[in-house]
PDB file of N, CA and C in Angstrom:
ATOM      1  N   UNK A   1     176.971  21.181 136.948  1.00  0.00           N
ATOM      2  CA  UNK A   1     177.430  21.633 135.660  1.00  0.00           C
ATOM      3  C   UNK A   1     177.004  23.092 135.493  1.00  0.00           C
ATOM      4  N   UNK A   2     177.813  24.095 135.120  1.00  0.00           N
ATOM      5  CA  UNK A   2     177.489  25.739 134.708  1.00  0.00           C
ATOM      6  C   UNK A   2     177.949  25.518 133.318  1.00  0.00           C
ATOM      7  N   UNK A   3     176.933  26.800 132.554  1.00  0.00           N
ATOM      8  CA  UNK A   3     176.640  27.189 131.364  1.00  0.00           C
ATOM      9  C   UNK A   3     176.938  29.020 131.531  1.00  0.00           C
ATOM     10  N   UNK A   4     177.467  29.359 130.871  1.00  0.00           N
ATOM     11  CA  UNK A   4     177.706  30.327 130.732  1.00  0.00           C
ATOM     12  C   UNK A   4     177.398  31.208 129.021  1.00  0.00           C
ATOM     13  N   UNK A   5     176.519  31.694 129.367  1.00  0.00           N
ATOM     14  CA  UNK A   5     175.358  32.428 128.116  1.00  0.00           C
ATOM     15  C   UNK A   5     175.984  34.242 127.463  1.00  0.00           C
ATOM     16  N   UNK A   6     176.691  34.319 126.632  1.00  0.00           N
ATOM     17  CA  UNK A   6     177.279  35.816 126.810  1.00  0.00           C
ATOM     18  C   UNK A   6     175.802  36.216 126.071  1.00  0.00           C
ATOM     19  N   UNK A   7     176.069  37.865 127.030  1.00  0.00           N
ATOM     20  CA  UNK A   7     174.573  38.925 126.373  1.00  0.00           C
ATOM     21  C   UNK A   7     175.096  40.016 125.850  1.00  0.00           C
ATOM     22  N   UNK A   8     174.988  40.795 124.975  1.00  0.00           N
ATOM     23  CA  UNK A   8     175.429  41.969 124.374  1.00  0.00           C
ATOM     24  C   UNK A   8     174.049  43.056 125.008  1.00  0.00           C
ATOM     25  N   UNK A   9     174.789  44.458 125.095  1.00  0.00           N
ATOM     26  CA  UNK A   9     174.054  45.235 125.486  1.00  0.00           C
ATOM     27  C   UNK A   9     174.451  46.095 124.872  1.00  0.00           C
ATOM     28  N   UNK A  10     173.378  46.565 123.255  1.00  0.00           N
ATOM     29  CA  UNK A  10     174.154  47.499 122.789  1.00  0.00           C
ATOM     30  C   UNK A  10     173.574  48.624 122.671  1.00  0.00           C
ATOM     31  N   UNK A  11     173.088  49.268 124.004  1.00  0.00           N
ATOM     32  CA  UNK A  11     172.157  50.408 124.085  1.00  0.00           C
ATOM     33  C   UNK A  11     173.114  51.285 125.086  1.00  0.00           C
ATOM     34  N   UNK A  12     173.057  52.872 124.783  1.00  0.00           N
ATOM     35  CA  UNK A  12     174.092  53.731 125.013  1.00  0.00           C
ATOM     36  C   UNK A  12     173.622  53.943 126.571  1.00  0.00           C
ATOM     37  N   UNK A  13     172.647  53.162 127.444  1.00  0.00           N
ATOM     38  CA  UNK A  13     172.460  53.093 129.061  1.00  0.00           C
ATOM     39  C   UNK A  13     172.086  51.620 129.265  1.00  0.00           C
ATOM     40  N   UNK A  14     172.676  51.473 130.698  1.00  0.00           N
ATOM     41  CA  UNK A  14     172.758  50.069 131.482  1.00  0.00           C
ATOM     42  C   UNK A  14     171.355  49.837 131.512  1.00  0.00           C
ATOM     43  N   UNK A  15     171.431  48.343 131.327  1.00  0.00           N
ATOM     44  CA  UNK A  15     170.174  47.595 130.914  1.00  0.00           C
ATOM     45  C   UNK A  15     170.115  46.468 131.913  1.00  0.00           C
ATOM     46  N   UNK A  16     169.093  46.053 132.352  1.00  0.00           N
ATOM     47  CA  UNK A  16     168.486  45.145 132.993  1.00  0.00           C
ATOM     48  C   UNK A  16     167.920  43.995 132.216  1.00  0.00           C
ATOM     49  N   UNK A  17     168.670  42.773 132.332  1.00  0.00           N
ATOM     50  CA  UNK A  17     167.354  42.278 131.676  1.00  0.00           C
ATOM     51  C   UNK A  17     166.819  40.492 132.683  1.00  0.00           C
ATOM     52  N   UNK A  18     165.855  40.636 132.800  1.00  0.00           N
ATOM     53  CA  UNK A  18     164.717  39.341 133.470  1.00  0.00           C
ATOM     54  C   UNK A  18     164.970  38.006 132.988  1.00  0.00           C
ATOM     55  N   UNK A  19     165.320  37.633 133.805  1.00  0.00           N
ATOM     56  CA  UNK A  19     165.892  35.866 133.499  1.00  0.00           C
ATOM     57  C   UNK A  19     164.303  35.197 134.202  1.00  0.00           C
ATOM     58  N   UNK A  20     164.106  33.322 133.374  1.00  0.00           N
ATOM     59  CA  UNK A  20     162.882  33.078 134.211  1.00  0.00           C
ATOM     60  C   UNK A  20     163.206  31.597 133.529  1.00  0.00           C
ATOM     61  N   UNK A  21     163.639  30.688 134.431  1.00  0.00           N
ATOM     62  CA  UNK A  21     164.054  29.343 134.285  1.00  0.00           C
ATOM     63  C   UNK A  21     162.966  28.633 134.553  1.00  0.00           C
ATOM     64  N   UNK A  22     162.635  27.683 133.498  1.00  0.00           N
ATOM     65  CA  UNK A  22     161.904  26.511 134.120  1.00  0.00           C
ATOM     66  C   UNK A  22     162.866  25.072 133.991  1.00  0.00           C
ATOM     67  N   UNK A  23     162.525  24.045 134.804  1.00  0.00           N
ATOM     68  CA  UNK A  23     162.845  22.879 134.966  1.00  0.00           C
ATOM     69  C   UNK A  23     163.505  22.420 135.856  1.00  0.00           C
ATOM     70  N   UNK A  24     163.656  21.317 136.061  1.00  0.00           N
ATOM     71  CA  UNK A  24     164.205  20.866 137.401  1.00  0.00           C
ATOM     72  C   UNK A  24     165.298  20.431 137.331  1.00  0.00           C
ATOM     73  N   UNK A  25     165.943  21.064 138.617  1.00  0.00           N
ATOM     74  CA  UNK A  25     167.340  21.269 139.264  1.00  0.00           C
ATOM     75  C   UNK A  25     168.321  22.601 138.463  1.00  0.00           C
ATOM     76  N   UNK A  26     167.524  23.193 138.066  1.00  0.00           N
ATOM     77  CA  UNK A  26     168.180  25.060 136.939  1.00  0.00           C
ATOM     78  C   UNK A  26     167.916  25.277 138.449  1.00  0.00           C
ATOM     79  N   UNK A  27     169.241  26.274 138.369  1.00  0.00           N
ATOM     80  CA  UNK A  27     169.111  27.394 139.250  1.00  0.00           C
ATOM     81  C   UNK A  27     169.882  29.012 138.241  1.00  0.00           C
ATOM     82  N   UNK A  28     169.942  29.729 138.702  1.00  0.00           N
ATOM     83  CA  UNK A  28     170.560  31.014 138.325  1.00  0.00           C
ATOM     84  C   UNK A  28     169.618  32.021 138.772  1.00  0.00           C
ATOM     85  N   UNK A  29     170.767  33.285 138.758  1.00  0.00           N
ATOM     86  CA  UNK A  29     170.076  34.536 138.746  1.00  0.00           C
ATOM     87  C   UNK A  29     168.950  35.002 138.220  1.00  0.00           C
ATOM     88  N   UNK A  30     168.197  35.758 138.723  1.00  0.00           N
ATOM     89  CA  UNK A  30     166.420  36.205 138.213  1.00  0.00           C
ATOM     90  C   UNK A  30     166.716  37.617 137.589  1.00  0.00           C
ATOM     91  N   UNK A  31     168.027  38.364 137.572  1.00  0.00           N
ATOM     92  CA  UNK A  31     168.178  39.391 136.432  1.00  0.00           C
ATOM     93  C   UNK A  31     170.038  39.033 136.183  1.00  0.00           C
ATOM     94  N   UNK A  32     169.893  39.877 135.219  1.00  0.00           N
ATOM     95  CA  UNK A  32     171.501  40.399 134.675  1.00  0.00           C
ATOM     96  C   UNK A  32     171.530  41.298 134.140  1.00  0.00           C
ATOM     97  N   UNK A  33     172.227  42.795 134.754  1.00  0.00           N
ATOM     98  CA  UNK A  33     172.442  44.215 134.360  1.00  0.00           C
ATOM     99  C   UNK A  33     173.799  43.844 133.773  1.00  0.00           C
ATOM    100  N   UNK A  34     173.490  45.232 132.968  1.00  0.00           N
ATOM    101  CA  UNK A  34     175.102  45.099 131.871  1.00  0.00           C
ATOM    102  C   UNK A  34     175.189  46.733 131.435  1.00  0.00           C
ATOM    103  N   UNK A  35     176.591  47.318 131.757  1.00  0.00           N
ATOM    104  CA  UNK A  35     176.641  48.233 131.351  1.00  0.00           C
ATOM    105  C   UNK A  35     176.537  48.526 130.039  1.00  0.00           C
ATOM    106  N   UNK A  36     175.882  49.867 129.508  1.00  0.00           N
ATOM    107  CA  UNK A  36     176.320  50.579 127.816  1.00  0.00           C
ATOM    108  C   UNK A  36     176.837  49.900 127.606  1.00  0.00           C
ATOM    109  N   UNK A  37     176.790  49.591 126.289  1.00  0.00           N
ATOM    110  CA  UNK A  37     177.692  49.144 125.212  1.00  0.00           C
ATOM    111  C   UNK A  37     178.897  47.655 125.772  1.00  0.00           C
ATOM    112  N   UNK A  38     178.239  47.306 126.275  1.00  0.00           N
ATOM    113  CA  UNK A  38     179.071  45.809 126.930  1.00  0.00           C
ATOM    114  C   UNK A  38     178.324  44.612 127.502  1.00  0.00           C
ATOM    115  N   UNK A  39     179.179  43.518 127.076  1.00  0.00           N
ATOM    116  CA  UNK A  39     178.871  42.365 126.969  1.00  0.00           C
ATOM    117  C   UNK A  39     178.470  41.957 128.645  1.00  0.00           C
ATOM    118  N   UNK A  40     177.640  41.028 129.148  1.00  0.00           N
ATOM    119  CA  UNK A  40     177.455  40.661 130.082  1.00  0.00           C
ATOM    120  C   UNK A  40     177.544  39.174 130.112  1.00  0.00           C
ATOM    121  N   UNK A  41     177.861  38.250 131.063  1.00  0.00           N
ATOM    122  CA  UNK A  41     177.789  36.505 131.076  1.00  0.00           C
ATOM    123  C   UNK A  41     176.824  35.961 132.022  1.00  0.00           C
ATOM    124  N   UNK A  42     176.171  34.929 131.665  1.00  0.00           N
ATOM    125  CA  UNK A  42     174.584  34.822 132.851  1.00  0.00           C
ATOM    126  C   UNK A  42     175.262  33.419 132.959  1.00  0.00           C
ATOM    127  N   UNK A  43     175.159  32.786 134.528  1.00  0.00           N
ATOM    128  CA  UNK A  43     175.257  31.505 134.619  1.00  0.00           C
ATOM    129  C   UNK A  43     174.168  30.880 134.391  1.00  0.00           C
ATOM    130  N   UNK A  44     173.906  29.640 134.312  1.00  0.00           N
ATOM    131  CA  UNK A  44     173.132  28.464 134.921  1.00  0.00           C
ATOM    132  C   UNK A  44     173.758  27.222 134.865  1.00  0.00           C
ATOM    133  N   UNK A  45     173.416  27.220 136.237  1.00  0.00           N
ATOM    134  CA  UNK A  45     173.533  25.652 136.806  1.00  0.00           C
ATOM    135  C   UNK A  45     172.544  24.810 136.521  1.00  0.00           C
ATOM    136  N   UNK A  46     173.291  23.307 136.309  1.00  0.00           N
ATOM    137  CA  UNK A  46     172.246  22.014 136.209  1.00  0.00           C
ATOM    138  C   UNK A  46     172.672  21.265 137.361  1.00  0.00           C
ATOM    139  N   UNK A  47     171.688  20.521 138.374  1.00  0.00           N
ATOM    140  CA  UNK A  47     172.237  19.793 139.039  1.00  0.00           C
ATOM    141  C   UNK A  47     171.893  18.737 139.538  1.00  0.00           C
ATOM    142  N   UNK A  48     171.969  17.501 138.435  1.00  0.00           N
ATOM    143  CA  UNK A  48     171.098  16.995 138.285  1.00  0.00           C
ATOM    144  C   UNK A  48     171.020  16.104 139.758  1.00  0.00           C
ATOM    145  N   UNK A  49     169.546  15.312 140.344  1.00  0.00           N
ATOM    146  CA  UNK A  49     169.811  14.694 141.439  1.00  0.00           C
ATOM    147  C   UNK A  49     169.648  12.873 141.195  1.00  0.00           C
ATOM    148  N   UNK A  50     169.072  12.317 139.656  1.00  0.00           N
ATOM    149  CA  UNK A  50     168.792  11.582 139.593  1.00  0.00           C
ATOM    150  C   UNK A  50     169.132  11.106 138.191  1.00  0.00           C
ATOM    151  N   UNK A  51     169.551  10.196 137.647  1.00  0.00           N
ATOM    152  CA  UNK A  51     170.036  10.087 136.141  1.00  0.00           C
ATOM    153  C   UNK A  51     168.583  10.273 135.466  1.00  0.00           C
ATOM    154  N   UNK A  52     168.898  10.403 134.106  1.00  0.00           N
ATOM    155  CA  UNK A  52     168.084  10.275 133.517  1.00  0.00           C
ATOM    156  C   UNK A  52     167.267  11.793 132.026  1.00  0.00           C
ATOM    157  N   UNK A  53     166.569  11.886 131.413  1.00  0.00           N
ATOM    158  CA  UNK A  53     166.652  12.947 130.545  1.00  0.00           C
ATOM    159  C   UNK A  53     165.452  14.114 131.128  1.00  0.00           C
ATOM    160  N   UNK A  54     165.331  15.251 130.679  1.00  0.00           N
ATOM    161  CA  UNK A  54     164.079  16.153 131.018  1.00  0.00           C
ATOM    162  C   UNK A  54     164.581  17.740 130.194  1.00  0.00           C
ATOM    163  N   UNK A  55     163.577  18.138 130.471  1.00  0.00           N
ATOM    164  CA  UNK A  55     163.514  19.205 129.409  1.00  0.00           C
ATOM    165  C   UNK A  55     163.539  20.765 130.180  1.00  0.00           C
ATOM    166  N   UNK A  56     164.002  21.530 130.106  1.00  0.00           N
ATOM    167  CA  UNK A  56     163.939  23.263 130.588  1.00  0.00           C
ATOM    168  C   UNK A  56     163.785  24.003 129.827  1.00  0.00           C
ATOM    169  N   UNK A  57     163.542  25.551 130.270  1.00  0.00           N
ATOM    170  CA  UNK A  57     163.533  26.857 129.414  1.00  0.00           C
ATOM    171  C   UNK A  57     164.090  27.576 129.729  1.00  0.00           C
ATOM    172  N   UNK A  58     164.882  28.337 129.400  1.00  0.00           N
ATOM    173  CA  UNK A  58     165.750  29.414 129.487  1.00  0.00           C
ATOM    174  C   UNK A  58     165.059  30.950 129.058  1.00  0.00           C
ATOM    175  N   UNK A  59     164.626  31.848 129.458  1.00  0.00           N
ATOM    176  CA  UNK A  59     164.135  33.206 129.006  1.00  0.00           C
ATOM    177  C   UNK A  59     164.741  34.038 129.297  1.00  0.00           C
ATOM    178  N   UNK A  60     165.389  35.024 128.124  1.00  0.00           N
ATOM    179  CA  UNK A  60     166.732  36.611 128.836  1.00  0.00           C
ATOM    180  C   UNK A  60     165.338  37.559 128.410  1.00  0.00           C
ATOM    181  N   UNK A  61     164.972  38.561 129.026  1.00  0.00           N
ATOM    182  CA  UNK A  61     163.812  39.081 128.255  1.00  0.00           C
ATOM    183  C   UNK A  61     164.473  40.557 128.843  1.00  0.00           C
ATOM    184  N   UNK A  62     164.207  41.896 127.466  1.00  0.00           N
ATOM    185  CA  UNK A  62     164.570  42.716 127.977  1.00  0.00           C
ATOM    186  C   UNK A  62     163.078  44.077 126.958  1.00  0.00           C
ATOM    187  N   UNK A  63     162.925  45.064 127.770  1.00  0.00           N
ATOM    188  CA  UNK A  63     161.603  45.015 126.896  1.00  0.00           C
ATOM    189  C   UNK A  63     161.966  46.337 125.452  1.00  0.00           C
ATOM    190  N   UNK A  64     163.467  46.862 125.727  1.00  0.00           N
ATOM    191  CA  UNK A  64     164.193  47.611 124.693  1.00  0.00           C
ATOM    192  C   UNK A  64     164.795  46.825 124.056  1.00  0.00           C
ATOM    193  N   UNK A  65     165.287  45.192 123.852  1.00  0.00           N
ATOM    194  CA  UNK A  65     166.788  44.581 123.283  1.00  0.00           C
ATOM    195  C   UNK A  65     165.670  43.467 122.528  1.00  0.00           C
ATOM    196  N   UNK A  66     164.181  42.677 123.311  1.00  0.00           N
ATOM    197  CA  UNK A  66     163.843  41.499 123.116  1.00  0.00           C
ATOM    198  C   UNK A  66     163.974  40.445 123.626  1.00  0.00           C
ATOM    199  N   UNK A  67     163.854  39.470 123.004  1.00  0.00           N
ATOM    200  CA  UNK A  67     163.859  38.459 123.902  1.00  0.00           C
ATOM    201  C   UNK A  67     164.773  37.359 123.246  1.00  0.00           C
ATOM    202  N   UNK A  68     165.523  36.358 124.833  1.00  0.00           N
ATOM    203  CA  UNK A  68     166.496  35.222 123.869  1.00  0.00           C
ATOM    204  C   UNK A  68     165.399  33.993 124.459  1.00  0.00           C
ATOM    205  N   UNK A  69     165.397  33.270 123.796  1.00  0.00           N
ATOM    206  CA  UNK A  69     165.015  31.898 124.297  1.00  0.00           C
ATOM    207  C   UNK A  69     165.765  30.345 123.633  1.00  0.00           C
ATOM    208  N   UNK A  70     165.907  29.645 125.179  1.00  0.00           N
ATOM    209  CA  UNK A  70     166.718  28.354 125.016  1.00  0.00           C
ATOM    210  C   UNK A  70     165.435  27.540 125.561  1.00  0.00           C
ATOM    211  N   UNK A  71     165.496  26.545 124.538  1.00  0.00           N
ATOM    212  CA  UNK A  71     164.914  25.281 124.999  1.00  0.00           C
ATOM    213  C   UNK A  71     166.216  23.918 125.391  1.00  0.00           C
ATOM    214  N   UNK A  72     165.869  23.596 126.550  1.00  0.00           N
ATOM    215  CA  UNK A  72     166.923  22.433 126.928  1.00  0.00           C
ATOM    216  C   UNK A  72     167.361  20.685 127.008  1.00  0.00           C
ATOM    217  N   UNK A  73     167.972  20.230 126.457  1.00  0.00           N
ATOM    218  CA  UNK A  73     167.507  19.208 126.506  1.00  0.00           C
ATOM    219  C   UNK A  73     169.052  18.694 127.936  1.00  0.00           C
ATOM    220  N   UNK A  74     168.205  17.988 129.316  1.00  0.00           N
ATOM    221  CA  UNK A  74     168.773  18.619 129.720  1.00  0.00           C
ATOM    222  C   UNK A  74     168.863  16.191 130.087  1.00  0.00           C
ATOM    223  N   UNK A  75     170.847  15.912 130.471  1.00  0.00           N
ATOM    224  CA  UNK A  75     170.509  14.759 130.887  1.00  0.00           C
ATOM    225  C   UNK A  75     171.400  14.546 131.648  1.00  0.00           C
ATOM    226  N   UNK A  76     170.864  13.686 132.889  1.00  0.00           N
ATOM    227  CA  UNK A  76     171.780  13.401 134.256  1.00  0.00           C
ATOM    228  C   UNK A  76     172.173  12.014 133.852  1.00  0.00           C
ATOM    229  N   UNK A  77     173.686  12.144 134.261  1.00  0.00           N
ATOM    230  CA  UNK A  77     174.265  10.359 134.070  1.00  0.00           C
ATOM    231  C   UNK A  77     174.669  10.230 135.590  1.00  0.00           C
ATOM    232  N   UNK A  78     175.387   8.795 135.686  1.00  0.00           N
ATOM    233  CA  UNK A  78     176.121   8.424 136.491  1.00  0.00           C
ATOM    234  C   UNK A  78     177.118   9.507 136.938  1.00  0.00           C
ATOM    235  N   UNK A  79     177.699   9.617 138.416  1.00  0.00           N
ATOM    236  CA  UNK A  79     178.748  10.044 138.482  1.00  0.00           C
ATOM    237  C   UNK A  79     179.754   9.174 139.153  1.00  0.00           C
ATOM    238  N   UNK A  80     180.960   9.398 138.616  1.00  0.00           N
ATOM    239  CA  UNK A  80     182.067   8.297 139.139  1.00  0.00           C
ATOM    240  C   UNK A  80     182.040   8.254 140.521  1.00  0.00           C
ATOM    241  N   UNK A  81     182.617   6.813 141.174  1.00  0.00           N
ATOM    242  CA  UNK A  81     183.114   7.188 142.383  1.00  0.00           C
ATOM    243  C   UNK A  81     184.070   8.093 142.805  1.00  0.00           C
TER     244      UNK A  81
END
């Protein structure tokens, strides 16, 4: 499953900002640059390997813009045959 997170960057130079996932089976990128004045999209993947519920963190941290934070509630089901 992908999630797709839009970021605004509304500083007049390209910005960097530090991604830092916790929980199990998140994967994604460890930054996302975004030009001036434009929007950027950060994936994350879930994948889950076992049914069942668990929890993640999501951190966009930038040290001019701040910080976003997601808490996850994150749950694996069945998948069809």
């Amino acid at each position: 499953m992908e999630f797709e997170i839009e970021i605004n960057n509304s500083l007049d130079e390209e910005t960097t900002y530090e991604i830092s996932i916790e929980g199990d089976n998140l994967s994604g990128d460890d930054s996302l640059t975004i030009p001036a004045k434009n929007t950027g999209h950060y994936r994350l993947f879930y994948s889950p390997l076992k049914m069942g519920e668990s929890k993640g963190n999501l951190t966009i941290l930038n040290d001019k813009l701040g910080e976003i934070w997601y808490e996850l509630k994150l749950v694996g089901t069945k998948s069809p045959p």
